[in-house]
N, C-alpha and C. Protein backbone atom coordinates (compact mmCIF):
# COMPACT_ATOMS: atom_id res chain seq x y z
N UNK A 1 0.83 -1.17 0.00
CA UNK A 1 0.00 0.00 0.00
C UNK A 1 0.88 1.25 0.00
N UNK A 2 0.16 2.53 -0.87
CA UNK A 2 1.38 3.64 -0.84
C UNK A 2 1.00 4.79 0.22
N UNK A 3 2.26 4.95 0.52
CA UNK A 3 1.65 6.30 1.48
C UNK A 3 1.09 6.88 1.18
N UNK A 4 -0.09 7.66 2.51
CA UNK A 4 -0.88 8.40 1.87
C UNK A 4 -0.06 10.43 2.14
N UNK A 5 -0.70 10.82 1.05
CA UNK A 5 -0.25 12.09 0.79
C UNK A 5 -0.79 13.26 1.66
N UNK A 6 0.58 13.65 2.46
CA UNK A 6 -0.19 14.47 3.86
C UNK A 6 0.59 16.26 3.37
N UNK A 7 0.79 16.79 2.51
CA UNK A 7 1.30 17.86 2.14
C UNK A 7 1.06 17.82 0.58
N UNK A 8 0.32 18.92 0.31
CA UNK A 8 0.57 19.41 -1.00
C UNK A 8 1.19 20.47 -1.39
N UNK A 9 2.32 20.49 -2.82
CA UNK A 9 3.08 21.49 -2.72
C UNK A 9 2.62 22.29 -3.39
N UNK A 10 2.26 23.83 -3.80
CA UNK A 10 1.99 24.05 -4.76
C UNK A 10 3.52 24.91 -5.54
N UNK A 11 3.18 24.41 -6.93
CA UNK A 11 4.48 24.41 -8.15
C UNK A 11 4.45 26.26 -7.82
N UNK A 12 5.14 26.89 -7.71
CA UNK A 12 5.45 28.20 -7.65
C UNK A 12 6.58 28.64 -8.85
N UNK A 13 6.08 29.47 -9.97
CA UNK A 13 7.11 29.58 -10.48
C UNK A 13 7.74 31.44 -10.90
N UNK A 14 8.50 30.66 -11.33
CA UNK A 14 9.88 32.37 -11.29
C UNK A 14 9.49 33.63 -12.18
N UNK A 15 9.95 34.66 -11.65
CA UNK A 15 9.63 35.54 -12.21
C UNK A 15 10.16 35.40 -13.92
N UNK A 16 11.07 34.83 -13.78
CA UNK A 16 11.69 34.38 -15.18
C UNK A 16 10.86 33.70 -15.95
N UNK A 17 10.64 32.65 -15.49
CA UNK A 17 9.34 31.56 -16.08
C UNK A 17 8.28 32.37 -16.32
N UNK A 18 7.61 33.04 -15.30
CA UNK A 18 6.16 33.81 -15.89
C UNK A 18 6.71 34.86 -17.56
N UNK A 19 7.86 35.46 -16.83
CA UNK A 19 8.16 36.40 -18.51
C UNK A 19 8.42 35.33 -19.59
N UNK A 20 9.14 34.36 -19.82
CA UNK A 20 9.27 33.84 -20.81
C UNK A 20 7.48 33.43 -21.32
N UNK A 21 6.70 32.18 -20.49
CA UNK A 21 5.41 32.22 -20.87
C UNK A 21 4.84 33.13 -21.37
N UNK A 22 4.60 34.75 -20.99
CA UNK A 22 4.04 35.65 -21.55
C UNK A 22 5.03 35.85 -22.98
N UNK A 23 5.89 36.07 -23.10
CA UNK A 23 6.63 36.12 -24.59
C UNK A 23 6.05 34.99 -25.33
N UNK A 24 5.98 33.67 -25.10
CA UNK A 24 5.58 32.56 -25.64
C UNK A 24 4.32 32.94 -26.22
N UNK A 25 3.56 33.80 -25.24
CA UNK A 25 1.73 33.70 -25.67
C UNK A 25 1.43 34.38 -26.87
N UNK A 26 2.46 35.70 -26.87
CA UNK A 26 2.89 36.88 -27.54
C UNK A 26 2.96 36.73 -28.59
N UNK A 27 4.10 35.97 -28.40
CA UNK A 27 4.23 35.53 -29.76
C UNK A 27 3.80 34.27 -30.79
N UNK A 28 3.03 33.97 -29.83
CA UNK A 28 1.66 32.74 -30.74
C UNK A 28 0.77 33.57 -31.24
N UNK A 29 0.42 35.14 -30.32
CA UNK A 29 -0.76 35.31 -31.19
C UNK A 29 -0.43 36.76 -32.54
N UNK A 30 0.64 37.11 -32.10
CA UNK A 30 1.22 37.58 -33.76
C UNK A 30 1.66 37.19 -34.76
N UNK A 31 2.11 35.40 -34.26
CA UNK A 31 1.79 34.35 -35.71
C UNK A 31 0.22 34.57 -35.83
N UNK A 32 -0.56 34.26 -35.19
CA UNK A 32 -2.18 34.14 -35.26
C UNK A 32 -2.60 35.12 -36.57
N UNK A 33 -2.51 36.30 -36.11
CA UNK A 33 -3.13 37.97 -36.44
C UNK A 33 -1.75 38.25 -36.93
N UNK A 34 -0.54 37.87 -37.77
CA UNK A 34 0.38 38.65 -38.71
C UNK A 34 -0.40 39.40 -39.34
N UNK A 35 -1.50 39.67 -40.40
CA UNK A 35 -2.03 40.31 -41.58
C UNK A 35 -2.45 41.09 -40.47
N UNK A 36 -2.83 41.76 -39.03
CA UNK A 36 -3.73 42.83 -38.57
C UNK A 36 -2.51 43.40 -38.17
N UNK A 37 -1.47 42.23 -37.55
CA UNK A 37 -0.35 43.39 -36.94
C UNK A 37 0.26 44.22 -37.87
N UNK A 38 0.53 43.36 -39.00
CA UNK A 38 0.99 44.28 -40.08
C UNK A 38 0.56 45.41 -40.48
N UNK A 39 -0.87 45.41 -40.93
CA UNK A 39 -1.89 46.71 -40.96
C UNK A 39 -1.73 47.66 -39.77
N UNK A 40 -2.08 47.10 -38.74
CA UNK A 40 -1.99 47.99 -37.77
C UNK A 40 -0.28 48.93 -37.96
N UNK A 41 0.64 48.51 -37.49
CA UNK A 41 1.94 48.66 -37.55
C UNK A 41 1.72 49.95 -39.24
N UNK A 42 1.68 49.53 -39.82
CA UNK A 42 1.73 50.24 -41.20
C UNK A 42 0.60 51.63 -40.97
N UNK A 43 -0.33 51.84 -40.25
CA UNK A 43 -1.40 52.46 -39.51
C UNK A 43 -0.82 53.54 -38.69
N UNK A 44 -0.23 52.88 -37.76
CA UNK A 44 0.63 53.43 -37.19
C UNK A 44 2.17 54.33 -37.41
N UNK A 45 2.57 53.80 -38.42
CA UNK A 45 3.54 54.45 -39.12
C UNK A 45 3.18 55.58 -39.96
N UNK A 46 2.09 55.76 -40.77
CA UNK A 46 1.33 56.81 -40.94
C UNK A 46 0.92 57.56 -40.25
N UNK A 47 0.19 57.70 -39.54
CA UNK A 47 0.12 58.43 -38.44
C UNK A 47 1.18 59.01 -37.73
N UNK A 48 2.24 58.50 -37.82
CA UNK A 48 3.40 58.65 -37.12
C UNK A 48 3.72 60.08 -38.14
N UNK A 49 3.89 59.41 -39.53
CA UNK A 49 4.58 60.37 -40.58
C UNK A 49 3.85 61.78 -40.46
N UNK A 50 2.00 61.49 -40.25
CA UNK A 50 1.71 63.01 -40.48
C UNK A 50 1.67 63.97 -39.33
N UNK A 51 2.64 63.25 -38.25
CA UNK A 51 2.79 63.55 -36.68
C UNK A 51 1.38 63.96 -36.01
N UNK A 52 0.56 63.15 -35.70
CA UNK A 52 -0.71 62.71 -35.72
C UNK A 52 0.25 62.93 -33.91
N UNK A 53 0.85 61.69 -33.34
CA UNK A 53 1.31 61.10 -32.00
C UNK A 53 2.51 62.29 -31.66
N UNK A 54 3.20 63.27 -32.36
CA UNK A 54 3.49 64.65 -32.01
C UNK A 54 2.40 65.56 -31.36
N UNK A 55 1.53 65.64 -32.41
CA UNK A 55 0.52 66.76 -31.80
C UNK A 55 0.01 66.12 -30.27
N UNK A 56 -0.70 64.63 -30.24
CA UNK A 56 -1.18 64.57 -29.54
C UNK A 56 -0.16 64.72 -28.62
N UNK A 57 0.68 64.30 -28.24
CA UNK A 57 1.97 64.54 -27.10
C UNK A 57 1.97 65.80 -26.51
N UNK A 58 2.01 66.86 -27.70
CA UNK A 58 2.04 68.52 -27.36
C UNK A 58 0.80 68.70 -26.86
N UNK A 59 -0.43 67.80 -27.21
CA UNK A 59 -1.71 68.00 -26.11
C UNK A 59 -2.02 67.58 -25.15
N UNK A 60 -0.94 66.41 -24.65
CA UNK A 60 -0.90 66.05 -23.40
C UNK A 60 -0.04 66.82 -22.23
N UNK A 61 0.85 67.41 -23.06
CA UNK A 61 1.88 68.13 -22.49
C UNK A 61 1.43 69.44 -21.47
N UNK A 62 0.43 70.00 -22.72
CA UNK A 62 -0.06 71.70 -22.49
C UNK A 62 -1.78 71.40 -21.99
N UNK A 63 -1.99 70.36 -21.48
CA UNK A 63 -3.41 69.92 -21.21
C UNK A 63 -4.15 71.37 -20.11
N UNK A 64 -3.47 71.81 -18.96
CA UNK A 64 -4.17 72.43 -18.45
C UNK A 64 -4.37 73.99 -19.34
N UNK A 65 -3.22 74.26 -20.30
CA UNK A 65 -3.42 75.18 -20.88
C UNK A 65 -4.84 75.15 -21.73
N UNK A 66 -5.08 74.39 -22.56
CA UNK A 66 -5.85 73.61 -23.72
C UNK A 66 -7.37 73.44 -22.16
N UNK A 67 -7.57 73.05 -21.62
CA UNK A 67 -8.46 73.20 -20.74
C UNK A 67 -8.78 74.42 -20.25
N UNK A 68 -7.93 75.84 -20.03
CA UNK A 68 -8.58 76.52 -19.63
C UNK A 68 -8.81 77.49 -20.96
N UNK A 69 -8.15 76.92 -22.13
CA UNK A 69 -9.07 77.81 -23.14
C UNK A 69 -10.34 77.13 -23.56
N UNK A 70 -10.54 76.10 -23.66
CA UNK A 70 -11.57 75.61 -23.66
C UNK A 70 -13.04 75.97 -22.72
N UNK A 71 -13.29 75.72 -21.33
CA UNK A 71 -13.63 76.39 -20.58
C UNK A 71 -13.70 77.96 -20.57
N UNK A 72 -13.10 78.64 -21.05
CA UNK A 72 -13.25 80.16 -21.35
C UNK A 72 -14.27 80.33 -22.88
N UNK A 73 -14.13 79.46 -23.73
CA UNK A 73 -14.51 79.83 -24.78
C UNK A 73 -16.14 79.27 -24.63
N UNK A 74 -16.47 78.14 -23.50
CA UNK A 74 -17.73 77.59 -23.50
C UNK A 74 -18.45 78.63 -22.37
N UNK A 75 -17.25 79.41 -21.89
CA UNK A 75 -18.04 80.46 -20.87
C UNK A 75 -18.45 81.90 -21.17
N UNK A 76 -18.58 81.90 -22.87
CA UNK A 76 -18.74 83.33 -23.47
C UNK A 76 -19.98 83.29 -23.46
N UNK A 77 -20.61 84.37 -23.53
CA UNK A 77 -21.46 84.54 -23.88
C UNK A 77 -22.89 84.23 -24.81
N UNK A 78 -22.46 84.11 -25.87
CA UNK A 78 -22.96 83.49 -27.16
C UNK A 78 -22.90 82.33 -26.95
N UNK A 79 -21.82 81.68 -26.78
CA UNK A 79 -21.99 79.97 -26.18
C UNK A 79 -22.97 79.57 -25.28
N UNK A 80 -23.11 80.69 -24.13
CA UNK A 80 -24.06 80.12 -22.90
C UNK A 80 -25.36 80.03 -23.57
N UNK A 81 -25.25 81.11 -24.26
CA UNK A 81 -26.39 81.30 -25.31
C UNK A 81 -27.39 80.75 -25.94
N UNK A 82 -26.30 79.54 -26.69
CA UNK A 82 -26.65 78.82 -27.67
C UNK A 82 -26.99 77.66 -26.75
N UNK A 83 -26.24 77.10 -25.73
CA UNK A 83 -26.63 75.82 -25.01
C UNK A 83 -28.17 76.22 -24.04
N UNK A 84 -28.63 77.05 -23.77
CA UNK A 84 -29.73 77.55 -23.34
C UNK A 84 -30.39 77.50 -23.72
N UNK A 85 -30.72 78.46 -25.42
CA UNK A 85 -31.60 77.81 -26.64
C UNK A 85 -31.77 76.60 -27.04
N UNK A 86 -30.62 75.69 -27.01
CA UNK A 86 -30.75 74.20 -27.51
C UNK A 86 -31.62 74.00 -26.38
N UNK A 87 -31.27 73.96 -25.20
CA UNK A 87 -32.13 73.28 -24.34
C UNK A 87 -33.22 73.64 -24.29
N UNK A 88 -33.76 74.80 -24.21
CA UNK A 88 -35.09 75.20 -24.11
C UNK A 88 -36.02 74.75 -25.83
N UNK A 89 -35.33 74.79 -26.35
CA UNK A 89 -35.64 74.27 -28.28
C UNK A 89 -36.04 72.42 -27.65
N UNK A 90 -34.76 71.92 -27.03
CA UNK A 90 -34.96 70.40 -27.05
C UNK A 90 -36.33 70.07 -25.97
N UNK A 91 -36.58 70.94 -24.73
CA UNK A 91 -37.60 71.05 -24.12
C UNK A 91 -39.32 71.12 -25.06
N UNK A 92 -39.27 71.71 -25.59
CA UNK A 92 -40.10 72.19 -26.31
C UNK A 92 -40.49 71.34 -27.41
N UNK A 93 -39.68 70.82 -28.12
CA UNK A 93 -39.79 69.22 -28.91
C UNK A 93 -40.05 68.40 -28.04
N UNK A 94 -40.15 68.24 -26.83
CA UNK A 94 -40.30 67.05 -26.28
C UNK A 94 -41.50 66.95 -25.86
N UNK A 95 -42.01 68.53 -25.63
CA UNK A 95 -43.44 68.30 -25.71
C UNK A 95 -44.49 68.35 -26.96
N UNK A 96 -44.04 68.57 -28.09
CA UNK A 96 -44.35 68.54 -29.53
C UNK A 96 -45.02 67.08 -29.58
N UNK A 97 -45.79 67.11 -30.76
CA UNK A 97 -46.25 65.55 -31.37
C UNK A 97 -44.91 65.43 -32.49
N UNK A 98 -44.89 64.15 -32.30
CA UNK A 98 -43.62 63.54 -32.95
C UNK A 98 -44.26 63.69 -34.51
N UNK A 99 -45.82 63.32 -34.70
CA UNK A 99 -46.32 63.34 -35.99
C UNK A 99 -46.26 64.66 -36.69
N UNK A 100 -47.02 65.87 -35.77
CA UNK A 100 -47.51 67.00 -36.32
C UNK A 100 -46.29 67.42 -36.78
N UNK A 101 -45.00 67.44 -36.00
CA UNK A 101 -43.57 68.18 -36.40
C UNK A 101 -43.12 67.63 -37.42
N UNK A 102 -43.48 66.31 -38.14
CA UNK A 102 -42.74 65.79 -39.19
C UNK A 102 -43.71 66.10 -39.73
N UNK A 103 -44.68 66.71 -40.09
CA UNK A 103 -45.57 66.48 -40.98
C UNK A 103 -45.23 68.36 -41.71
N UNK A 104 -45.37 69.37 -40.55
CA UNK A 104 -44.58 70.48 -40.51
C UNK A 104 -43.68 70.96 -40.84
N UNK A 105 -42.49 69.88 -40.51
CA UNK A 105 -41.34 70.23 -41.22
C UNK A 105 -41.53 69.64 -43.02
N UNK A 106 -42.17 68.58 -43.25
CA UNK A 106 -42.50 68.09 -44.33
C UNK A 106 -43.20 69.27 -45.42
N UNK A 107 -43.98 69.87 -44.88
CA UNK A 107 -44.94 70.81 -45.74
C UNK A 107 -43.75 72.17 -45.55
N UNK A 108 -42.97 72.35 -44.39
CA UNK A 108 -41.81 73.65 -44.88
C UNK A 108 -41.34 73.06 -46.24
N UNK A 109 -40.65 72.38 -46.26
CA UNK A 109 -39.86 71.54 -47.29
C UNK A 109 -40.36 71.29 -48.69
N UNK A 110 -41.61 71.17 -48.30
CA UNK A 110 -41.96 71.30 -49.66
C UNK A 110 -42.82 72.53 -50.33
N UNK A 111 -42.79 73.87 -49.50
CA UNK A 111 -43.15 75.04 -49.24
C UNK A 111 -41.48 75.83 -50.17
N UNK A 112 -40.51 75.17 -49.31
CA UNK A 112 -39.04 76.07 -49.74
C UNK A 112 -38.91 75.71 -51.18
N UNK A 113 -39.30 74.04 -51.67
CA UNK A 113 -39.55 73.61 -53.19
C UNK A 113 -40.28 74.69 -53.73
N UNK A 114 -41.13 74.86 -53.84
CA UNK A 114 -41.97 75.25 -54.60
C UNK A 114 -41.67 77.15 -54.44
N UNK A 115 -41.38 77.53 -53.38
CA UNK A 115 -40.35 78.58 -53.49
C UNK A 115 -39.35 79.36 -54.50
N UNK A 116 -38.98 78.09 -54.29
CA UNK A 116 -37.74 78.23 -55.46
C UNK A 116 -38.45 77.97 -57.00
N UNK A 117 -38.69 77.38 -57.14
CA UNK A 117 -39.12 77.46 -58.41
C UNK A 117 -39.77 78.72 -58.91
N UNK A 118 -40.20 79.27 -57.75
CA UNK A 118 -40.77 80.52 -58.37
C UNK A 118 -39.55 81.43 -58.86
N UNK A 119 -38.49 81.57 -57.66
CA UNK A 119 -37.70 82.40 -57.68
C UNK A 119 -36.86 82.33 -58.97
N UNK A 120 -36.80 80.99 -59.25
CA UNK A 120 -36.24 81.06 -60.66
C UNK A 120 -36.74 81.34 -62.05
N UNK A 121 -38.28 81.89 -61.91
CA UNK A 121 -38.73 82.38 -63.10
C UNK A 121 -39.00 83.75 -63.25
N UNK A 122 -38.52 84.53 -61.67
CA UNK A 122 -38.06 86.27 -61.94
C UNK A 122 -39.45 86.69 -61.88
N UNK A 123 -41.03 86.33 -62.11
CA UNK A 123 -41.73 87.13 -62.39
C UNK A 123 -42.74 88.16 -60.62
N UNK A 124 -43.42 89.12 -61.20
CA UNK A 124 -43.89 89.93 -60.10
C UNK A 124 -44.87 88.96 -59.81
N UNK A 125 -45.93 89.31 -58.61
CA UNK A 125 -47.37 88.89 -58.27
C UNK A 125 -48.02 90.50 -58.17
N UNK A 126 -49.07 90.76 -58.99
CA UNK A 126 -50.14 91.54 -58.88
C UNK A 126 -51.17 91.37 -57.46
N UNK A 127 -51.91 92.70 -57.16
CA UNK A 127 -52.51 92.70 -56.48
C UNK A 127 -53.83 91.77 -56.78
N UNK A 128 -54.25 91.67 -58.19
CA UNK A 128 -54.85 90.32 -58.65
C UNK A 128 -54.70 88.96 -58.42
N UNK A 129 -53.27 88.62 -58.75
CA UNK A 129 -52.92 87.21 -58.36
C UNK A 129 -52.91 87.12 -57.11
N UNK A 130 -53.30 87.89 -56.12
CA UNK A 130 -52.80 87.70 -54.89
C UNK A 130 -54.14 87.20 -54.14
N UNK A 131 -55.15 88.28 -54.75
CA UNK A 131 -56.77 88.07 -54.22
C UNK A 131 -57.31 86.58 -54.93
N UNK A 132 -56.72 86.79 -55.89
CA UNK A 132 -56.90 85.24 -56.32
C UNK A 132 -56.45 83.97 -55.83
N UNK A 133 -54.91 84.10 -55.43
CA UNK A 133 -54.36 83.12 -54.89
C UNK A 133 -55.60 82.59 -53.43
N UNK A 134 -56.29 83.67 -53.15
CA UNK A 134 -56.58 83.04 -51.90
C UNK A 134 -57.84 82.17 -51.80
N UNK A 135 -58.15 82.12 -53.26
CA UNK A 135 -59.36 81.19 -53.25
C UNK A 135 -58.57 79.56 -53.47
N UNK A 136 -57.10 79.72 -53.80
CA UNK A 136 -57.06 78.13 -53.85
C UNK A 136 -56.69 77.86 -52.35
N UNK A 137 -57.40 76.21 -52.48
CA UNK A 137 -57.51 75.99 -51.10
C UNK A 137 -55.87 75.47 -50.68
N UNK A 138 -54.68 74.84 -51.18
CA UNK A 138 -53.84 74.62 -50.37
C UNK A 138 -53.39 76.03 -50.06
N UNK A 139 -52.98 77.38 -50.47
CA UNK A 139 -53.10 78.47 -49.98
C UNK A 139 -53.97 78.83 -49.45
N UNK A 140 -55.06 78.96 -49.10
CA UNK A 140 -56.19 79.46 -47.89
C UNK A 140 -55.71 78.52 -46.78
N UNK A 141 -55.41 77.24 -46.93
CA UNK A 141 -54.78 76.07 -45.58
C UNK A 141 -53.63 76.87 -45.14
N UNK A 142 -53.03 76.85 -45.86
CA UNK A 142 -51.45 77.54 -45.26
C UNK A 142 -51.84 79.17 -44.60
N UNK A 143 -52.36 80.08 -45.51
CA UNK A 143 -53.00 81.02 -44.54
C UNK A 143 -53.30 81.40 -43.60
N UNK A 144 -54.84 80.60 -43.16
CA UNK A 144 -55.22 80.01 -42.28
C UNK A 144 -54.43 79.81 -41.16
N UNK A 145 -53.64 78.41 -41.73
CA UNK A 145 -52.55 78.04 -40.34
C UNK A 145 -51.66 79.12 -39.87
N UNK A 146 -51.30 80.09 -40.78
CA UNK A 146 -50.38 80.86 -40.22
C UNK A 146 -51.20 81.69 -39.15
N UNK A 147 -52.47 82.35 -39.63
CA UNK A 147 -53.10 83.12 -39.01
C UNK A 147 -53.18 82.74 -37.43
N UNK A 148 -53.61 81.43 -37.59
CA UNK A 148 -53.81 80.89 -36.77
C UNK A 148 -52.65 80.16 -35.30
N UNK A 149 -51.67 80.05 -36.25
CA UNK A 149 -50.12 80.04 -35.91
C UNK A 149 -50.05 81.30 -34.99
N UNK A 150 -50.05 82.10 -35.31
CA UNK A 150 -49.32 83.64 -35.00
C UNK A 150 -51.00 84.29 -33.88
N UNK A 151 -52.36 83.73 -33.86
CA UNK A 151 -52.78 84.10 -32.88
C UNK A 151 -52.54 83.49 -31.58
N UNK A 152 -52.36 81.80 -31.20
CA UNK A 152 -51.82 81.45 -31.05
C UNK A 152 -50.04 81.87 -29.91
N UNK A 153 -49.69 82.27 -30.91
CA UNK A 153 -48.23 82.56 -30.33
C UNK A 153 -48.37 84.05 -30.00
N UNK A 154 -49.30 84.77 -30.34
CA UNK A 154 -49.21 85.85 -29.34
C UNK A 154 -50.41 85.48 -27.89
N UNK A 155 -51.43 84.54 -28.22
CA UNK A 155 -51.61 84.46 -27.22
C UNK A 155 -50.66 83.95 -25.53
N UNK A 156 -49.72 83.25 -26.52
CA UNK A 156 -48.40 82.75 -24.98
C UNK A 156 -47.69 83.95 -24.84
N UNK A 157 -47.22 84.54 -26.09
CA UNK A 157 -46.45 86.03 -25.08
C UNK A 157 -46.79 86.50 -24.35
N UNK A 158 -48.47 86.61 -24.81
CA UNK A 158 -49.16 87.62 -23.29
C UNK A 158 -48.92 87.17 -21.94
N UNK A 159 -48.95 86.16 -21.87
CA UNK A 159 -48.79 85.28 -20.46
C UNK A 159 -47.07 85.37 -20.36
């Protein structure tokens, strides 16, 4: 009968041994992926050439500089501006119908079409064509809506 086993050792190995294994792995998997390392590497060398990894260096370098112009330029005026409007614009779409606004922006769009076409045939509108225009009905609609648009939106200014 064999002795029985009262200690287990565990295999501990060298700092040497772990680096060689990792070189070993290394280099199994750039036999693996040669055609990406290559690309990559060649990627990289470009980048290199149009000093792509210069600049960025000089932007790691001068970072707090590059931060506080940044921060100054989002703290102008006109900037605060514009992020205020977006927000209050993105507010305001959010309470919009998702339908009516595409349907709106749809009829601008094809409002700016038909625009243009005019503009490219140079001619006046008479005080005739004008009293006339208003008997056709997709112009009396658009009319209408504006009228109606703009009572509307002065009724919220008042408030």
């Amino acid at each position: 009968m064999a002795t029985p086993i009262t200690a287990i050792q565990k295999e501990s190995k060298s700092e040497e041994q772990i680096k060689l294994e990792k070189l070993d792995e290394l280099k199994a998997l750039l036999a693996e992926n040669d055609e990406a390392v290559s690309k990559t590497m060649k990627l990289l060398g470009e980048l290199n050439g149009l000093g792509v990894f210069d600049a960025a260096d000089s932007m790691l370098q001068a970072k707090e500089d590059i931060a506080k112009i940044a921060l100054g330029q989002l703290s102008r005026e006109p900037v605060v501006n514009l992020l205020n409007s977006a927000i209050a614009a993105g507010g305001a779409l959010s309470k919009s119908d998702p339908e009516l606004t595409g349907k709106l922006i749809a009829s601008l769009m094809a409002g700016a079409e038909q625009g243009q076409s005019f503009l490219k045939e140079d001619q006046k509108i008479t005080i005739f064509q004008l009293l006339k225009a208003i008997n056709d009905p997709d112009i009396n609609r658009a009319v209408g809506f504006g009228l109606h648009f703009l009572k509307g939106m002065g009724k919220a200014l008042k408030d």
